[in-house]
Structure formats: C-alpha cells, structure tokens
PDB file of N, CA and C in Angstrom:
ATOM      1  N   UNK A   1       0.849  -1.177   0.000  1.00  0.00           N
ATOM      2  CA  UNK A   1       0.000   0.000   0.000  1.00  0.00           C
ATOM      3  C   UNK A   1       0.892   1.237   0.000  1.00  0.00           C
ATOM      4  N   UNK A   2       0.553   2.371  -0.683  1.00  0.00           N
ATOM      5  CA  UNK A   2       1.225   3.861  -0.687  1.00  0.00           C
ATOM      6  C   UNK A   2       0.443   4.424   0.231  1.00  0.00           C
ATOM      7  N   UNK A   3       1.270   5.321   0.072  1.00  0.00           N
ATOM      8  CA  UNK A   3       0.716   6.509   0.995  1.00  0.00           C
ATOM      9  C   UNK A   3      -0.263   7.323   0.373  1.00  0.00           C
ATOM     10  N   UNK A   4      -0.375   7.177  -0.691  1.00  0.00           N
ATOM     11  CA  UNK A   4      -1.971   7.596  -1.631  1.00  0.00           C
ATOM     12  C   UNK A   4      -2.917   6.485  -1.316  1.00  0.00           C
ATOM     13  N   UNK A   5      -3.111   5.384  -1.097  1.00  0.00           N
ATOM     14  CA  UNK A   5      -3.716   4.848  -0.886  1.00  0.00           C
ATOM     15  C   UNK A   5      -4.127   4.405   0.077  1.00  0.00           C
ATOM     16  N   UNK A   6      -3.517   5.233   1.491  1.00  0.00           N
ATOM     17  CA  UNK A   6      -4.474   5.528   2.926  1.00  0.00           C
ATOM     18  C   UNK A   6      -5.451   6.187   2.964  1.00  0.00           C
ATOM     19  N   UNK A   7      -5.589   7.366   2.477  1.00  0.00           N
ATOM     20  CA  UNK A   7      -7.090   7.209   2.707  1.00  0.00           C
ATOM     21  C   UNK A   7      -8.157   7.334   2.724  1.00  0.00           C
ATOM     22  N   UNK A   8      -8.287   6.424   1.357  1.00  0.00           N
ATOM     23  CA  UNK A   8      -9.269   5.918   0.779  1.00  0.00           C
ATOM     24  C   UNK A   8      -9.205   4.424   1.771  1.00  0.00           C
ATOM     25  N   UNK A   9      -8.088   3.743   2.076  1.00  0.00           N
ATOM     26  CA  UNK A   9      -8.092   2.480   3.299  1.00  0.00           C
ATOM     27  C   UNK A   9      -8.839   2.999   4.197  1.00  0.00           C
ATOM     28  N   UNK A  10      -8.175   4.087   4.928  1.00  0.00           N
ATOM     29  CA  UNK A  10      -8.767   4.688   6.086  1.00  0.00           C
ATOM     30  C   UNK A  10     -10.253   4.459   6.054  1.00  0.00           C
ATOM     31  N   UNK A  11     -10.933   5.476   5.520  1.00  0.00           N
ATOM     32  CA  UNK A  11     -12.321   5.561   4.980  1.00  0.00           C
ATOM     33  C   UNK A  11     -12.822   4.022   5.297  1.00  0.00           C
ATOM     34  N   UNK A  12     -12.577   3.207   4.886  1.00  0.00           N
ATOM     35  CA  UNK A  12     -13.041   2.210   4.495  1.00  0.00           C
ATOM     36  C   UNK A  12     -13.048   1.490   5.760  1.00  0.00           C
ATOM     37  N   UNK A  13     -12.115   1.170   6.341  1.00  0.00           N
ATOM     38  CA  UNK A  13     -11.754   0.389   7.530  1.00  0.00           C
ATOM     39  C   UNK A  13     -12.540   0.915   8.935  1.00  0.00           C
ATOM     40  N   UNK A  14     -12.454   2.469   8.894  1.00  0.00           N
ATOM     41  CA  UNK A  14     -12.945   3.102   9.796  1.00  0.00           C
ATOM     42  C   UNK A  14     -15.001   2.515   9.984  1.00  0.00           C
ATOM     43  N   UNK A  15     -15.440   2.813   8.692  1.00  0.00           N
ATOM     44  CA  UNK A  15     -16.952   2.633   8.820  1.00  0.00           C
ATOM     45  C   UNK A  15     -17.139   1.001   8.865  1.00  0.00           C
ATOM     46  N   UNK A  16     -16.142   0.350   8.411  1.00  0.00           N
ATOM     47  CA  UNK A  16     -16.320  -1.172   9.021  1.00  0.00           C
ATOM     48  C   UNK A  16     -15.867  -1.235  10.253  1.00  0.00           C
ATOM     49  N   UNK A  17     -15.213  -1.224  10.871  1.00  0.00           N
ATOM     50  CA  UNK A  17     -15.028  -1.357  11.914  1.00  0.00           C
ATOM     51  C   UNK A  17     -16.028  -0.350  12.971  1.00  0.00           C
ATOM     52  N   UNK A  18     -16.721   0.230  12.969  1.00  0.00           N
ATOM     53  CA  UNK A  18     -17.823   1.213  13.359  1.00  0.00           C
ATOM     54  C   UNK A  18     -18.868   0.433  13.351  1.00  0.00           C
ATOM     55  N   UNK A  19     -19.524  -0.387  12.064  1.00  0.00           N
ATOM     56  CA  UNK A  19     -20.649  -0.695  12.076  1.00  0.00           C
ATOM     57  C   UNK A  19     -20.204  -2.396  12.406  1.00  0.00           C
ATOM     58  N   UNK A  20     -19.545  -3.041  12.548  1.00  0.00           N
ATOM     59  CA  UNK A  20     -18.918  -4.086  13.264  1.00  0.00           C
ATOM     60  C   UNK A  20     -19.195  -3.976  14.740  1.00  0.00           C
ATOM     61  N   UNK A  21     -19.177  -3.029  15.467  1.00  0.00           N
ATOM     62  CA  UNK A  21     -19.470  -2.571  16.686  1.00  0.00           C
ATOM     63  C   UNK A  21     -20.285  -2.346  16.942  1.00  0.00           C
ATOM     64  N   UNK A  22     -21.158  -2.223  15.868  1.00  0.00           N
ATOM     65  CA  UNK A  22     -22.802  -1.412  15.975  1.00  0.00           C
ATOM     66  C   UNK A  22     -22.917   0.026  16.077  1.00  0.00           C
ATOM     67  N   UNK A  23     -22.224   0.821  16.210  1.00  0.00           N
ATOM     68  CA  UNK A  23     -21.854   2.189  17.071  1.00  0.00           C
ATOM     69  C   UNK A  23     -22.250   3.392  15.600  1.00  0.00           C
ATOM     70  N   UNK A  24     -23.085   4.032  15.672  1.00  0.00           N
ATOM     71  CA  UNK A  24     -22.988   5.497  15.244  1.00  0.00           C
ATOM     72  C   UNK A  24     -22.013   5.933  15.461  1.00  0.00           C
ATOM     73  N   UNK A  25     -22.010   6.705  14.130  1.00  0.00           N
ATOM     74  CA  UNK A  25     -20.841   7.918  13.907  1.00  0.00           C
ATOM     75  C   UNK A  25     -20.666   8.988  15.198  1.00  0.00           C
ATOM     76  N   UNK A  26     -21.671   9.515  15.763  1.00  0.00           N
ATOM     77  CA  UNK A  26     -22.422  10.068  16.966  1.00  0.00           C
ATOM     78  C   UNK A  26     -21.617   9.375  18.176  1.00  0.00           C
ATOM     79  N   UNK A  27     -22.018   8.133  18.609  1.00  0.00           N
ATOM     80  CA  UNK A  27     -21.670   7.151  19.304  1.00  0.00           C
ATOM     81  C   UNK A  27     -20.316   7.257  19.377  1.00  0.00           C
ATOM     82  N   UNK A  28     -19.494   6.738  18.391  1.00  0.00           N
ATOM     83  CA  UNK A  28     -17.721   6.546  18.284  1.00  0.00           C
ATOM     84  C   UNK A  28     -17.100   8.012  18.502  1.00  0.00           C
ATOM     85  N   UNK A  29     -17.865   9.498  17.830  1.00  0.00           N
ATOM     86  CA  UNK A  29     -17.414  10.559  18.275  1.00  0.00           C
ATOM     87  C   UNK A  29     -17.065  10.150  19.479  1.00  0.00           C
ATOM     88  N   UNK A  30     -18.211  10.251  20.376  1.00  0.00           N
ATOM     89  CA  UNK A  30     -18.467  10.346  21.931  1.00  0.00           C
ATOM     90  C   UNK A  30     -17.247   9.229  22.874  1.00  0.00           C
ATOM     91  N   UNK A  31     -17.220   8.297  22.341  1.00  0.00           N
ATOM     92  CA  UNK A  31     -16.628   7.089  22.930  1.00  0.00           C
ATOM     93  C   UNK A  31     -14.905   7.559  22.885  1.00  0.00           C
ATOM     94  N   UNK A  32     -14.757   8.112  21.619  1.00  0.00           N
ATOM     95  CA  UNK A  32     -13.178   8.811  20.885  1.00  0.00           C
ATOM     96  C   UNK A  32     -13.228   9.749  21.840  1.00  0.00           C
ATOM     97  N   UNK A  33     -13.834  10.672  22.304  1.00  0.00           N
ATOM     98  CA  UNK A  33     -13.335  12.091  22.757  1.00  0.00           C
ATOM     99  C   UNK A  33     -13.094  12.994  21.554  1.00  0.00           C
ATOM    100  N   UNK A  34     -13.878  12.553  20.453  1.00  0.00           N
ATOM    101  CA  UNK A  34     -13.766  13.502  18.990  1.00  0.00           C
ATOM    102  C   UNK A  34     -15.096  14.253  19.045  1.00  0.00           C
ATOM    103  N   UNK A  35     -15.544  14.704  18.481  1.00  0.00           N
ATOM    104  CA  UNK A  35     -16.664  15.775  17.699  1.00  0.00           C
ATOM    105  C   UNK A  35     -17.342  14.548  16.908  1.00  0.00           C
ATOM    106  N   UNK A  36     -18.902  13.954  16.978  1.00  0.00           N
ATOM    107  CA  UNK A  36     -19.836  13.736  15.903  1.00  0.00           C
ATOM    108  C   UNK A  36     -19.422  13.618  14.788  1.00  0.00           C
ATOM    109  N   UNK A  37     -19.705  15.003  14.021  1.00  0.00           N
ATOM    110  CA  UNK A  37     -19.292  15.243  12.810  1.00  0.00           C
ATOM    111  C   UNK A  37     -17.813  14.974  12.336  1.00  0.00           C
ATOM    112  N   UNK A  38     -16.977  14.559  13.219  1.00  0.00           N
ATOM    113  CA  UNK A  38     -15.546  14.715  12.641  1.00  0.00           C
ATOM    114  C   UNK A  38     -15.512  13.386  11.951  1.00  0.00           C
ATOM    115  N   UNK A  39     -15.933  12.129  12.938  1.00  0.00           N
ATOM    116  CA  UNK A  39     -16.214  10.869  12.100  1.00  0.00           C
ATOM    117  C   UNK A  39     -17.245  10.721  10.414  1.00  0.00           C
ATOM    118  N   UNK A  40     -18.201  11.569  10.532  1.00  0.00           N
ATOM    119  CA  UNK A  40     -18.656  11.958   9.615  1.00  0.00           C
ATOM    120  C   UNK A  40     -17.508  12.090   7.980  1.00  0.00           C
ATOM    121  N   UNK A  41     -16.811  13.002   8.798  1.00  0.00           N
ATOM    122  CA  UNK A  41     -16.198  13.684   7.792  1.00  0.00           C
ATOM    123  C   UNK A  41     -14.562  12.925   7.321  1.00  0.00           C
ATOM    124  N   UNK A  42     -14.643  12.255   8.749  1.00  0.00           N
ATOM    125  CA  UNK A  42     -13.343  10.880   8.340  1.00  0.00           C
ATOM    126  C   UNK A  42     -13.717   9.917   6.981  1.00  0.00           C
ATOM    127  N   UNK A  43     -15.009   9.513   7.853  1.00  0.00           N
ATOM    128  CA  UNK A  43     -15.633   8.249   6.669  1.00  0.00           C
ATOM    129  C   UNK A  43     -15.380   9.116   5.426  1.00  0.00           C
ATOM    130  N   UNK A  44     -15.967  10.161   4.777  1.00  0.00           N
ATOM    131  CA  UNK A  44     -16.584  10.245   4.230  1.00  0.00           C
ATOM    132  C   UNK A  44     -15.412  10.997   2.649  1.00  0.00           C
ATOM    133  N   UNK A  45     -14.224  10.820   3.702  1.00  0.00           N
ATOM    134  CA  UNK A  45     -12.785  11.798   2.825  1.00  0.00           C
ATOM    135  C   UNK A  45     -12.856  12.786   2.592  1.00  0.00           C
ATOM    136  N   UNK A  46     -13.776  13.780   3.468  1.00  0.00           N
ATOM    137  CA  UNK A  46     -13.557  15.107   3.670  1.00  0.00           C
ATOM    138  C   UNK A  46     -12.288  16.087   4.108  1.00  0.00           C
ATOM    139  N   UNK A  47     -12.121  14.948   5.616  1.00  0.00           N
ATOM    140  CA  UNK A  47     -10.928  15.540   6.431  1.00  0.00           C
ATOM    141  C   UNK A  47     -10.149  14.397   6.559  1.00  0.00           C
ATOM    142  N   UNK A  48      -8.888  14.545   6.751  1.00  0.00           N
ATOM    143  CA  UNK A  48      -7.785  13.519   7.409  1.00  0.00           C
ATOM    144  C   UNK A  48      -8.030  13.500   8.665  1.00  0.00           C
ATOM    145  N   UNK A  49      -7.610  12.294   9.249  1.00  0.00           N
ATOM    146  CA  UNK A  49      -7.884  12.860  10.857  1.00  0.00           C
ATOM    147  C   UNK A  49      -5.958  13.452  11.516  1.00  0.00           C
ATOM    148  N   UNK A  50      -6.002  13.311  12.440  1.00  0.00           N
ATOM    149  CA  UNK A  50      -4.980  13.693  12.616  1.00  0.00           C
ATOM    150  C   UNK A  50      -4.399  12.525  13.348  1.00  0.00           C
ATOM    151  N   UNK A  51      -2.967  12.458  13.956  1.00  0.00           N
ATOM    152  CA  UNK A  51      -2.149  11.462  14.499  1.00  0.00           C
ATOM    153  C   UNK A  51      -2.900  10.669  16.003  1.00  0.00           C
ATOM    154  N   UNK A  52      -3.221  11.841  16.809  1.00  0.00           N
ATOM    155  CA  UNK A  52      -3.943  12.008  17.898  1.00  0.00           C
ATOM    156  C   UNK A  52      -5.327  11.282  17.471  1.00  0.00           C
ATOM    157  N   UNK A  53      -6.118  11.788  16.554  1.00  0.00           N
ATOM    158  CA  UNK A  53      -7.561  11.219  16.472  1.00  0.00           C
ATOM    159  C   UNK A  53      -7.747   9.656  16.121  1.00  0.00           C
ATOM    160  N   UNK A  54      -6.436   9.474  14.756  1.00  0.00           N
ATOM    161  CA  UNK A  54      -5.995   7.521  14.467  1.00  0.00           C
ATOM    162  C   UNK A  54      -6.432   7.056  15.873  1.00  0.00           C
ATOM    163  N   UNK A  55      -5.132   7.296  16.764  1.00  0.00           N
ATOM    164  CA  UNK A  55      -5.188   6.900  18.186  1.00  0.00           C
ATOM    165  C   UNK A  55      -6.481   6.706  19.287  1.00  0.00           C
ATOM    166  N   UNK A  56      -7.080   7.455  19.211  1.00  0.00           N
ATOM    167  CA  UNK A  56      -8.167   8.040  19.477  1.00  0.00           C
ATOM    168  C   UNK A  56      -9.648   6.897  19.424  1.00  0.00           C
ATOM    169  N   UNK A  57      -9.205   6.972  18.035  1.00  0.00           N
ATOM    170  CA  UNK A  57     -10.632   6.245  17.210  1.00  0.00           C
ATOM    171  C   UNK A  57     -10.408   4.511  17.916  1.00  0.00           C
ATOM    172  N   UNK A  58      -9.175   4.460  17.454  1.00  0.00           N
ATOM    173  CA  UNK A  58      -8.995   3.001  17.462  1.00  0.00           C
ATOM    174  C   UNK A  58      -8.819   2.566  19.231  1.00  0.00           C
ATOM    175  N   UNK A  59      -8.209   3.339  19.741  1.00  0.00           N
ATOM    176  CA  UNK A  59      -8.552   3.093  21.109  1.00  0.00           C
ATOM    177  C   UNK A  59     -10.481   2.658  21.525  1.00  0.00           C
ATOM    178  N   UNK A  60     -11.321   3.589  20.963  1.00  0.00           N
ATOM    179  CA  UNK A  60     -12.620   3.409  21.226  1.00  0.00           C
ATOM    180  C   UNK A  60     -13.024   2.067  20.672  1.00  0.00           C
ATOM    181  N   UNK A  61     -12.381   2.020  19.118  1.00  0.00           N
ATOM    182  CA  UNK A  61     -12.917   0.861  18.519  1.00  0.00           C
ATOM    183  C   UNK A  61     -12.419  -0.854  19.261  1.00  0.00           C
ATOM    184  N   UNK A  62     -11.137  -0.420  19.761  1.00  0.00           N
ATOM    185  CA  UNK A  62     -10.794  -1.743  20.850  1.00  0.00           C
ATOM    186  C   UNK A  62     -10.005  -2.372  19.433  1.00  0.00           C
ATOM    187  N   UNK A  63      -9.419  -1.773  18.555  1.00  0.00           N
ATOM    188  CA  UNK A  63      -8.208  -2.374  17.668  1.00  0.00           C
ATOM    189  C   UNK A  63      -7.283  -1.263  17.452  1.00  0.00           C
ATOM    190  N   UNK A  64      -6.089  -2.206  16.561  1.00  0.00           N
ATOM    191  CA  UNK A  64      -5.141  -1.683  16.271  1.00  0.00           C
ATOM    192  C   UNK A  64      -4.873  -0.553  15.249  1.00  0.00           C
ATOM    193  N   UNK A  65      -4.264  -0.033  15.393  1.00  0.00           N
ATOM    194  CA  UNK A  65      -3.632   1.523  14.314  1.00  0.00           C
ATOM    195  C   UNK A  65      -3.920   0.920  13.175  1.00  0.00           C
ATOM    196  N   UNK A  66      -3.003  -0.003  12.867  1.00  0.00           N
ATOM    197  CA  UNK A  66      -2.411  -0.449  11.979  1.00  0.00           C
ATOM    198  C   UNK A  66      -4.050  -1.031  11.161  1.00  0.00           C
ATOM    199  N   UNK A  67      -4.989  -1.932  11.679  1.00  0.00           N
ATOM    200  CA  UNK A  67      -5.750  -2.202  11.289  1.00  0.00           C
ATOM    201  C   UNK A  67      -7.178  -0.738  10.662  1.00  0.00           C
ATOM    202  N   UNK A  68      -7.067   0.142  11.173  1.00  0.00           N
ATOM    203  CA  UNK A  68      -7.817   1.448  11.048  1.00  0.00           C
ATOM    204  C   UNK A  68      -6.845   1.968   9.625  1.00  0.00           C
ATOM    205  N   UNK A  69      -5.797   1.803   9.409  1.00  0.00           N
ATOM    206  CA  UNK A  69      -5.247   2.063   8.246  1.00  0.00           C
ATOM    207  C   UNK A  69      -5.120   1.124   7.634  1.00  0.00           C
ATOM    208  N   UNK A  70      -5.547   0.240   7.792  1.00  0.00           N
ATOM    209  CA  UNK A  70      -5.710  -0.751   6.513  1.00  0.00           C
ATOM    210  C   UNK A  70      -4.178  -1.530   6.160  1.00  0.00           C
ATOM    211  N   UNK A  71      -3.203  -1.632   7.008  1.00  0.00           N
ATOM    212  CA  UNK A  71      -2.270  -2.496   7.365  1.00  0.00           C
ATOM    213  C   UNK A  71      -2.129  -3.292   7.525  1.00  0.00           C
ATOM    214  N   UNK A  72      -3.262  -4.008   8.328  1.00  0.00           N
ATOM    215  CA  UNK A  72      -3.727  -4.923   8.881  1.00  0.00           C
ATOM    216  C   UNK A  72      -4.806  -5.967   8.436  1.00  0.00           C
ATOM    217  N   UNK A  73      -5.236  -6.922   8.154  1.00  0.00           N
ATOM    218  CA  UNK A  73      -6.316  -7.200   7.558  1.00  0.00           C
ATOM    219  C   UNK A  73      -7.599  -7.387   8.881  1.00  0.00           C
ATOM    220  N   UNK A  74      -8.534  -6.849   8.819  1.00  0.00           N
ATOM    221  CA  UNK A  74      -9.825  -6.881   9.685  1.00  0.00           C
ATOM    222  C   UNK A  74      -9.959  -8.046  10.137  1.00  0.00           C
ATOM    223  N   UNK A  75      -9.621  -9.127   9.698  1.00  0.00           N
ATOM    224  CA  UNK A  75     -10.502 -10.875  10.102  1.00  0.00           C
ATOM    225  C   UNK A  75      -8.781 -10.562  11.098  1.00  0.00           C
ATOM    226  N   UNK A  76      -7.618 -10.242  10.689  1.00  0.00           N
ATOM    227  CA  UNK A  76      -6.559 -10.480  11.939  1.00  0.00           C
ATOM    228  C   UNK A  76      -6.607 -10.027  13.099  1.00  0.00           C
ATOM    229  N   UNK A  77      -7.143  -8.547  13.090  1.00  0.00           N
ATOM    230  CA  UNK A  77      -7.541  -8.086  14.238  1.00  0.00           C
ATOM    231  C   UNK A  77      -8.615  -8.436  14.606  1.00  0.00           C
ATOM    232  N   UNK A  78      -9.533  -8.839  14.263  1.00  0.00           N
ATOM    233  CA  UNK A  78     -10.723  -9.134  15.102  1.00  0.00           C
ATOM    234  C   UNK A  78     -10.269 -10.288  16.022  1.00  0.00           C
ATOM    235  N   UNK A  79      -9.084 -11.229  15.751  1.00  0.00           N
ATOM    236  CA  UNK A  79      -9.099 -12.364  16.392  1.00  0.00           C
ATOM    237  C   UNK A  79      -7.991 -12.066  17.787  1.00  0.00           C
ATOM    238  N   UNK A  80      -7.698 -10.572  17.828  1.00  0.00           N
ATOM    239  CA  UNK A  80      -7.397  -9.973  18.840  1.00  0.00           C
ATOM    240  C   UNK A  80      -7.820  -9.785  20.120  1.00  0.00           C
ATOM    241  N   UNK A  81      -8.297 -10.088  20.950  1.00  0.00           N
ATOM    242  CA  UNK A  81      -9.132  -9.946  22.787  1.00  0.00           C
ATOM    243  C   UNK A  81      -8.438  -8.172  22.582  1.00  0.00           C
ATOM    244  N   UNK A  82      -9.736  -7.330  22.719  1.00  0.00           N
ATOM    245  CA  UNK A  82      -9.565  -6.194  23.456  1.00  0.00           C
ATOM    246  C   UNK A  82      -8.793  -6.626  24.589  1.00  0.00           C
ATOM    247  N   UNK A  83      -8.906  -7.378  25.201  1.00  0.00           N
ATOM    248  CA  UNK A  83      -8.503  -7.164  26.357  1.00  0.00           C
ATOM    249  C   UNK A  83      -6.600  -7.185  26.225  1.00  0.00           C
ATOM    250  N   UNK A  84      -6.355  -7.638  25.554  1.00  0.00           N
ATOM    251  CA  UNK A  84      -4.835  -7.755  25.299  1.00  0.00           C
ATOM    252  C   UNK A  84      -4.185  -6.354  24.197  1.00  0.00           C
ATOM    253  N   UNK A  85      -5.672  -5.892  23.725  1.00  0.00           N
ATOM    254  CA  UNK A  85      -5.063  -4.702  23.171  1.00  0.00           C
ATOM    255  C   UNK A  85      -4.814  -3.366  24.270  1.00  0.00           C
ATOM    256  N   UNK A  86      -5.937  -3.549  25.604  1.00  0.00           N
ATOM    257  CA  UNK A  86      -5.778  -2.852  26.572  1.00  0.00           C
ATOM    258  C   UNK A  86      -4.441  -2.888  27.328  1.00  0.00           C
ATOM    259  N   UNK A  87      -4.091  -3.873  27.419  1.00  0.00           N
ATOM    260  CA  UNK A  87      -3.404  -4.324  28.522  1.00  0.00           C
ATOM    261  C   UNK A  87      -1.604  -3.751  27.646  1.00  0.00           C
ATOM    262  N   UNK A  88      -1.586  -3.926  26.581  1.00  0.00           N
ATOM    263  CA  UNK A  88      -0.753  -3.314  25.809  1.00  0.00           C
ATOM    264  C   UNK A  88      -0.209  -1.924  25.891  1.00  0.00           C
ATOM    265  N   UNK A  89      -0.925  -0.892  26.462  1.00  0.00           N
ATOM    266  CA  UNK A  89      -0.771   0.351  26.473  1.00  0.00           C
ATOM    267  C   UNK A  89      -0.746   0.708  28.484  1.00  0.00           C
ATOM    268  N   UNK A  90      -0.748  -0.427  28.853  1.00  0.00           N
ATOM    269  CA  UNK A  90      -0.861  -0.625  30.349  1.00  0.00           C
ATOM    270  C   UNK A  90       0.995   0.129  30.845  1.00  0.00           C
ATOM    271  N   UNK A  91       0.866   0.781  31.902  1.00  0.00           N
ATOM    272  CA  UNK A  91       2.232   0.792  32.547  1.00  0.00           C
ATOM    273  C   UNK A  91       3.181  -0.248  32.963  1.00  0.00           C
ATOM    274  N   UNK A  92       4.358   0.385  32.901  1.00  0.00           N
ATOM    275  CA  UNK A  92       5.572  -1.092  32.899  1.00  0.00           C
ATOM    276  C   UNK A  92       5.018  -1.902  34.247  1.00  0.00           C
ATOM    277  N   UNK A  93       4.551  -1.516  34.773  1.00  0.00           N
ATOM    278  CA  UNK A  93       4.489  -2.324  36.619  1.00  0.00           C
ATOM    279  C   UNK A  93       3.148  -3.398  35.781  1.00  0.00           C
ATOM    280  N   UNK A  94       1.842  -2.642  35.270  1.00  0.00           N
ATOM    281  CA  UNK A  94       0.869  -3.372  35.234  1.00  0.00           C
ATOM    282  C   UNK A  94       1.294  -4.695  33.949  1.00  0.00           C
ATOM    283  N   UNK A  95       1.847  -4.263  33.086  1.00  0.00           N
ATOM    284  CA  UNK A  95       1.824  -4.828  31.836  1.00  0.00           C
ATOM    285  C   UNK A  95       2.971  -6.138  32.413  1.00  0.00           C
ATOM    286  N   UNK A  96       3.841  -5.904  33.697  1.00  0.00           N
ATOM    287  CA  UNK A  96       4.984  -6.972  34.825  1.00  0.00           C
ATOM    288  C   UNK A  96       3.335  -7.955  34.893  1.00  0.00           C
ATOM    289  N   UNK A  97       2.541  -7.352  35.755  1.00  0.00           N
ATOM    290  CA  UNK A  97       1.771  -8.087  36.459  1.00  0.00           C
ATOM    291  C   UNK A  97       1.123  -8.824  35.739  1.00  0.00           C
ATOM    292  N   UNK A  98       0.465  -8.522  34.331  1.00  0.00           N
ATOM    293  CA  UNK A  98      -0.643  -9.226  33.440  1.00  0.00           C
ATOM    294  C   UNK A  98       0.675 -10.052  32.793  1.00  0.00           C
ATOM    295  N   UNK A  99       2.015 -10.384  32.710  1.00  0.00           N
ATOM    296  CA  UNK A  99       2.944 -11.107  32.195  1.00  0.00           C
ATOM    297  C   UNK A  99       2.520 -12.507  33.137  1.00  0.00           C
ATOM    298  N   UNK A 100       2.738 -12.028  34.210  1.00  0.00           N
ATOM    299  CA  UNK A 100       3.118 -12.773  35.398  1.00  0.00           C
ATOM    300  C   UNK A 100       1.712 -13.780  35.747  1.00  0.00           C
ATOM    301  N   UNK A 101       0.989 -13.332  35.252  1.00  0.00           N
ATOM    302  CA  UNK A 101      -0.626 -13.945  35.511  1.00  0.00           C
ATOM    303  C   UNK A 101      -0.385 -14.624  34.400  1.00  0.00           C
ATOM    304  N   UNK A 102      -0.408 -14.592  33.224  1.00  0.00           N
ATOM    305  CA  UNK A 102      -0.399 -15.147  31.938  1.00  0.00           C
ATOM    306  C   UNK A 102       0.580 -16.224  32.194  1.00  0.00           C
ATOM    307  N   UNK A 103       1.448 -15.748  32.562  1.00  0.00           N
ATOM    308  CA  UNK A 103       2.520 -17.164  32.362  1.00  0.00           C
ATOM    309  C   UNK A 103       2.326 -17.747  33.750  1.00  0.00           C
ATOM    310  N   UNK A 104       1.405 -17.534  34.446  1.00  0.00           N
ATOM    311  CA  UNK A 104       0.731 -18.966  35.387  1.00  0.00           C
ATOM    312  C   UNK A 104      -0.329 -19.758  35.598  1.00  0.00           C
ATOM    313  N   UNK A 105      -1.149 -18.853  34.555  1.00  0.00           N
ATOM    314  CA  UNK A 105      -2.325 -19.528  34.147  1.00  0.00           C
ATOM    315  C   UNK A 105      -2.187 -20.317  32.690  1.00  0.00           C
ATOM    316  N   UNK A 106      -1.023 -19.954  31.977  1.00  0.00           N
ATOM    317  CA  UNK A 106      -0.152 -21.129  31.255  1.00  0.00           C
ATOM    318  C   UNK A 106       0.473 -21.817  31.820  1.00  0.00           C
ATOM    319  N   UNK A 107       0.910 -22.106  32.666  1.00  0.00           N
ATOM    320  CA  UNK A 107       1.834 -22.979  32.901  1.00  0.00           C
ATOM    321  C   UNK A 107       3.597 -22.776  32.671  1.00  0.00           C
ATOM    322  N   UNK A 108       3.789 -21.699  32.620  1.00  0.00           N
ATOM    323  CA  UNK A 108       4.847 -21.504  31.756  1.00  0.00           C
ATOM    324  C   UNK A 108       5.554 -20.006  32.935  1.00  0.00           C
ATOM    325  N   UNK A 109       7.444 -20.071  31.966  1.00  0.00           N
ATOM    326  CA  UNK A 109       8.534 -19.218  32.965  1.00  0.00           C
ATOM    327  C   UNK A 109       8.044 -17.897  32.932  1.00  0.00           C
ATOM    328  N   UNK A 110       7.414 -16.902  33.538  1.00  0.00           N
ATOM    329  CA  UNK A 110       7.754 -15.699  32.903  1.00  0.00           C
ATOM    330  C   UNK A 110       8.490 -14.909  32.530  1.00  0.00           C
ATOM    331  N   UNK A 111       8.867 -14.164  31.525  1.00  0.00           N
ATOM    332  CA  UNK A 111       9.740 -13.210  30.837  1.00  0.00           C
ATOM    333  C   UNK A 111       9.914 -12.020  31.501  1.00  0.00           C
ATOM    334  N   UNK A 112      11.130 -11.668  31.765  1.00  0.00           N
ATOM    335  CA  UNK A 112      10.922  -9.979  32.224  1.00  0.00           C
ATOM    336  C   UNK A 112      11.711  -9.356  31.127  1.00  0.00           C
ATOM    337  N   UNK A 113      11.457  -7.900  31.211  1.00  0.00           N
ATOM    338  CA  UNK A 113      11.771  -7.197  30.178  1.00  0.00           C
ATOM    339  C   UNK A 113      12.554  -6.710  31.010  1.00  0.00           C
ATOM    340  N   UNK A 114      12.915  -6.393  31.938  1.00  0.00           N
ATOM    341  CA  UNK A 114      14.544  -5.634  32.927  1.00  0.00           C
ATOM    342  C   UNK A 114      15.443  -4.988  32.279  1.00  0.00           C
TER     343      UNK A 114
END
C-alpha cells in the first residue's frame, strides 16, 4: 500500500469497523473524545484525521492503528481480545503483572523485560 492509498483504506476500515461494533458515527465521536461530525467527515474523505484522532478512534474501537489504516487485515484483528489490546498500552508495573498472571495460568517461565 502507498501513501496515496491511505485514505481511501482509512475511509473504508474506519466505517467497518464502526458498524462491526454497531456504534454510530455520533456514538464513536463520543466514545473517541472527537466531535460527531468529525467521524462523519473521516468516513466520508472530507478531512484527514490527525495522528492524535488515528489513536483516538482506534482506542474506542478496541483495535489496532495499523488495522484502522488498513495495514492490517480486519478478520486479523478481530481475532485480537480487546482485552490484550488494553493491557498493551498498560504501565511497565501493570503490563509486569498481566505477564506474570499469563505465564501462570499457562503454565509456563515468565519473561521480564529488565
């Protein structure tokens, strides 16, 4: 993919992944901390969003950047647990602790990053 061809991805990925959720444009504003209309105007290739709003959106939507730009293929991220996309952006102490749970409810050494 080029960089001409984000976004028109964008666009695309954004209102699937929106109506995948069920969520109004209205709705995902609200959930983002964006403006209504700004999603409006994402979908729709009016406006770019900005670096902050990518972030933003996809935080609400419970996936990855990469998948909101069309990097990613949709069926890969979906097979993602929000919950591991949360836990991802977690602080070094919390993201120690959800290691440490994981690798004992596997069965397995845990890793430290030190």
């Amino acid at each position: 993919m080029s960089i001409f061809d984000l976004p028109a991805s964008f666009r695309v990925q954004l209102a699937a992944q929106r109506e995948r959720r069920g969520l109004t444009q209205a709705q995902l504003g609200a959930k983002a901390g964006i403006a209504p209309g700004a999603v409006s105007h994402f979908e729709t290739g009016q406006r770019l969003p900005s670096l902050e709003s990518v972030v933003r959106l996809a935080d609400a939507l419970e996936c990855s950047v990469d998948s909101l730009l069309g990097r990613q293929s949709s069926e890969a991220s979906s097979v993602i647990d929000p919950i591991f996309v949360r836990a991802s952006r977690a602080d070094a102490q919390t993201l120690d602790a959800v290691r440490r749970v994981t690798a004992a409810l596997l069965k397995e050494e845990p890793t430290t990053t030190k």
